[in-house]
C-alpha atoms as a PDB file:
ATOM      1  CA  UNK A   1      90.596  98.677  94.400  1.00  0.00           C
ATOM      2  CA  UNK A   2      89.786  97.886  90.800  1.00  0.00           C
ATOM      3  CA  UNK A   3      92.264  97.901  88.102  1.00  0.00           C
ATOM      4  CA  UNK A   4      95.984  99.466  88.547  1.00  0.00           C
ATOM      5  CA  UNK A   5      98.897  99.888  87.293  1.00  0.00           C
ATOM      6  CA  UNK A   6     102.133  98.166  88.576  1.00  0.00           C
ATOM      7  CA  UNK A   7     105.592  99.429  89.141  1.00  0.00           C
ATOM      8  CA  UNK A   8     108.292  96.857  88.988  1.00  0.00           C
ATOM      9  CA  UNK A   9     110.457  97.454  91.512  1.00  0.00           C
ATOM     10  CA  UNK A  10     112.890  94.621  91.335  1.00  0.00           C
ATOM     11  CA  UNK A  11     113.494  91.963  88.303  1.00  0.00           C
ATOM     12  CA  UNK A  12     112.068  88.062  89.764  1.00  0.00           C
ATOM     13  CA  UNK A  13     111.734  85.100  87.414  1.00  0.00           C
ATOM     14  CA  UNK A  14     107.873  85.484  88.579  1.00  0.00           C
ATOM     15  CA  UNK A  15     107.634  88.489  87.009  1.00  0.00           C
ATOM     16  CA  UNK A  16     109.510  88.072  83.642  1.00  0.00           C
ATOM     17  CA  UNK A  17     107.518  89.479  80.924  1.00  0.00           C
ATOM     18  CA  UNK A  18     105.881  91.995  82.927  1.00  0.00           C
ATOM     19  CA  UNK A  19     106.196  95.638  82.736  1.00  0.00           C
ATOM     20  CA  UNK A  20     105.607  98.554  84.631  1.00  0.00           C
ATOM     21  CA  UNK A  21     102.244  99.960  83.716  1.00  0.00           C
ATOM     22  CA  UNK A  22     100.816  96.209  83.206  1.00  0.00           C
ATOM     23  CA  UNK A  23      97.548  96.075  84.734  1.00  0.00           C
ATOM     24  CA  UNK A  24      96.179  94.203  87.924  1.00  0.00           C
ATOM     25  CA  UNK A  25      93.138  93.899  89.669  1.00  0.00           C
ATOM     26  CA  UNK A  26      92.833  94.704  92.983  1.00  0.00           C
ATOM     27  CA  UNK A  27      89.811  93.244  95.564  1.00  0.00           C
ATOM     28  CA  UNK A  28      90.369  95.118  98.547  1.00  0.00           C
ATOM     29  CA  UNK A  29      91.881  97.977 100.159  1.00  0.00           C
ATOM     30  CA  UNK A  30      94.454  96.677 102.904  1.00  0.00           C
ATOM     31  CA  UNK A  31      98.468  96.105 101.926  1.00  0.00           C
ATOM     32  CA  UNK A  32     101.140  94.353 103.205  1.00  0.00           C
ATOM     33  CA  UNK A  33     104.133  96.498 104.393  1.00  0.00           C
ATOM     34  CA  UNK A  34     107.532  95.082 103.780  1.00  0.00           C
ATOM     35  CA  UNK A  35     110.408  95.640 106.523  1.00  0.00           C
ATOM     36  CA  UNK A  36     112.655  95.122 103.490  1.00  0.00           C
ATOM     37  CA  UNK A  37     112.687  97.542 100.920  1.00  0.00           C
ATOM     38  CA  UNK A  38     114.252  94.441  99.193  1.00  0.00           C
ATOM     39  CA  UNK A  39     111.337  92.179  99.552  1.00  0.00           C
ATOM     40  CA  UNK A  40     109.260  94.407  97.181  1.00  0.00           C
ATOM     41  CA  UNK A  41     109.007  93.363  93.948  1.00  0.00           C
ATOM     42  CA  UNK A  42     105.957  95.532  92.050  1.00  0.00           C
ATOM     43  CA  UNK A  43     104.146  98.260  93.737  1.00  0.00           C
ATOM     44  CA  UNK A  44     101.309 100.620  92.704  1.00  0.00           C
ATOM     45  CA  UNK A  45     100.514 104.230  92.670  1.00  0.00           C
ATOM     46  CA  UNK A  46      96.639 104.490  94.556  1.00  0.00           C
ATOM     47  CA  UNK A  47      97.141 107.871  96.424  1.00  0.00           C
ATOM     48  CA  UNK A  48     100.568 106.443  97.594  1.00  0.00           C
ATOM     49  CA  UNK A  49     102.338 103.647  97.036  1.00  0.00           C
ATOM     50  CA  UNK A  50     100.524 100.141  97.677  1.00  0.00           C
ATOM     51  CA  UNK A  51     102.370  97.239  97.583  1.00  0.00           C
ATOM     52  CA  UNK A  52     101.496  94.615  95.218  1.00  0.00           C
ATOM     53  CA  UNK A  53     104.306  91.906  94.730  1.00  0.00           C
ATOM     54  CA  UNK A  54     106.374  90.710  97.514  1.00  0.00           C
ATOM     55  CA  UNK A  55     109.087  88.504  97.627  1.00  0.00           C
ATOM     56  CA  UNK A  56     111.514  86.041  99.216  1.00  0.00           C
ATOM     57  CA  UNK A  57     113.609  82.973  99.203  1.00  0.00           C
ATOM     58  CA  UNK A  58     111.369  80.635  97.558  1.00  0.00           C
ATOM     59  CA  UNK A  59     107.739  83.040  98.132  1.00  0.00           C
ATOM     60  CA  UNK A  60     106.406  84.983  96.559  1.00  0.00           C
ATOM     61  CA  UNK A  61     102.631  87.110  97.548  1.00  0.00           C
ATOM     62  CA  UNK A  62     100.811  89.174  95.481  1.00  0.00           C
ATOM     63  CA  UNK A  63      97.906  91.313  96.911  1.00  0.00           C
ATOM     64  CA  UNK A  64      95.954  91.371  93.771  1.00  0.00           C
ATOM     65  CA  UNK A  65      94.561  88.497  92.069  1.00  0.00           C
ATOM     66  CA  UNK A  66      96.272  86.796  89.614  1.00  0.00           C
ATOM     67  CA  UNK A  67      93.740  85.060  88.037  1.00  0.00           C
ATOM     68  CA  UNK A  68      91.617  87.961  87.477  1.00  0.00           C
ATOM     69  CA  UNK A  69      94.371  89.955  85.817  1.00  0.00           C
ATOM     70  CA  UNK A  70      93.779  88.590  82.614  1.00  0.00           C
ATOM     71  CA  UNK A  71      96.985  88.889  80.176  1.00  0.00           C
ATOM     72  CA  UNK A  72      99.126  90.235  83.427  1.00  0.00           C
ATOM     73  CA  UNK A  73      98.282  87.183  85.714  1.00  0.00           C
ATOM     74  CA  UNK A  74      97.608  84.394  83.456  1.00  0.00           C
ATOM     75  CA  UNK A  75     101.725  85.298  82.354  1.00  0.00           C
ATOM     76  CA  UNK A  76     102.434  85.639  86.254  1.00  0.00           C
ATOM     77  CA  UNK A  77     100.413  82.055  87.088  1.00  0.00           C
ATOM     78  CA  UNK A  78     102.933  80.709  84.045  1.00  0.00           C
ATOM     79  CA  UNK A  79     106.086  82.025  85.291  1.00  0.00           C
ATOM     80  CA  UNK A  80     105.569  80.773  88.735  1.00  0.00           C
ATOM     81  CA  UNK A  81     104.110  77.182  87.328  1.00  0.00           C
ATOM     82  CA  UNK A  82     107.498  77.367  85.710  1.00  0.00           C
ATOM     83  CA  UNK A  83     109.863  78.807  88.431  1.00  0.00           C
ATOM     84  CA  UNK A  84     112.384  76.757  89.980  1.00  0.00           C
ATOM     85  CA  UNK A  85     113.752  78.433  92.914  1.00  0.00           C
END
């Protein structure tokens, strides 16, 4: 929980602009597993891996919140506003 650093794992219009070691903030301590290595777009180290951006087809999950991830999610919230899958 708290603030982390993400790990891009694979390039999504969503996430354009965004780095690994871009910051999130995290609310909780539970994760979504993928079956798909494919499906995982951004992950973070918190004794382990941890998900944190998901993807497929047209959806797209994150398990932090956006709009508390200041410069991270207010450019995630603008790439997805602007995503046309």
């Amino acid at each position: 929980m708290g603030w982390n650093d993400l790990v891009i794992d694979h390039a999504h219009p969503v996430l354009d602009g965004i780095s690994t070691g871009d910051h999130a903030y995290f609310v909780h301590s539970y994760q979504f597993r993928v079956d798909d290595p494919a499906h995982l777009l951004a992950h973070v180290d918190y004794a382990g891996a941890i998900t944190a951006v998901v993807g497929r087809d047209t959806m797209v999950g994150t398990q932090f919140h956006p709009e508390k991830s200041q410069k991270t999610g207010l450019r995630m919230i603008a790439n997805f506003l602007r995503w046309n899958p």
